[in-house]
Protein backbone atom coordinates (compact mmCIF):
# COMPACT_ATOMS: atom_id res chain seq x y z
CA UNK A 1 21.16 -8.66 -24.51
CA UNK A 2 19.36 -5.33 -25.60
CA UNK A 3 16.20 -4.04 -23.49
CA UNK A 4 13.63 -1.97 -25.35
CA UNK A 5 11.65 0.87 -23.85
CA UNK A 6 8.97 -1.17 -23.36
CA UNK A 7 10.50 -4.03 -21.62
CA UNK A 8 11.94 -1.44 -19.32
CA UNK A 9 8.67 0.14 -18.26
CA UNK A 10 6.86 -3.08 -18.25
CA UNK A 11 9.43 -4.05 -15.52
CA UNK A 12 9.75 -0.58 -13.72
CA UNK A 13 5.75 -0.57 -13.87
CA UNK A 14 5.40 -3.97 -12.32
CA UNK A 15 7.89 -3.59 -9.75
CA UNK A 16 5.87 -0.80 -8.48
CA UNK A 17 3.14 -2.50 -8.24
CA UNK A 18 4.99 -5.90 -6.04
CA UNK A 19 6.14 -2.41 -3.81
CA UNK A 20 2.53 -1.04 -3.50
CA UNK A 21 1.10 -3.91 -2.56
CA UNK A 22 4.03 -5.13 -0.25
CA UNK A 23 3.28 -1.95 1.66
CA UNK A 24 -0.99 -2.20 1.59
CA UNK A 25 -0.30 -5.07 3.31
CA UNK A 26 1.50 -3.57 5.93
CA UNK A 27 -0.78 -0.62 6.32
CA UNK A 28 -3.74 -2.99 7.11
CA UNK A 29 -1.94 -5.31 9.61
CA UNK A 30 -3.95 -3.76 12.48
CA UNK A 31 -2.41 -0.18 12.61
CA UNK A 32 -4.87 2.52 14.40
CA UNK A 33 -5.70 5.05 11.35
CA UNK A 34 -5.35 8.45 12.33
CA UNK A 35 -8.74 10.79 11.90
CA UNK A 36 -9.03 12.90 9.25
CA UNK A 37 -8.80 16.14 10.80
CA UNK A 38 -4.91 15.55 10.93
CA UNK A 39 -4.92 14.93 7.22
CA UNK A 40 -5.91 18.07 6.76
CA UNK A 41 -3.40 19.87 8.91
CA UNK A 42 -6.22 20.67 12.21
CA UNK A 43 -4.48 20.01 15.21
CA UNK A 44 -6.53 18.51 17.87
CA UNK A 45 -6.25 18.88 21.47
């Protein structure tokens, strides 16, 4: 059985997304988000 380019990607593409969601999920189960000073690389004391 041969596999295009296309097929390929198509798969590659929507495994990434099962993965991106998988771990949105996770991210929103209740976990404390931390400010956004210490995105940007402030400390804070």
């Amino acid at each position: 059985m041969k596999f295009d380019v296309l097929t390929i990607a198509a798969a590659i593409f929507t495994l990434g997304v099962l993965v991106t969601s998988l771990d949105l999920q996770e991210a929103f189960a209740g976990e404390v988000q931390a400010p956004s000073a210490l995105h940007q690389g402030i400390p804070q004391k």
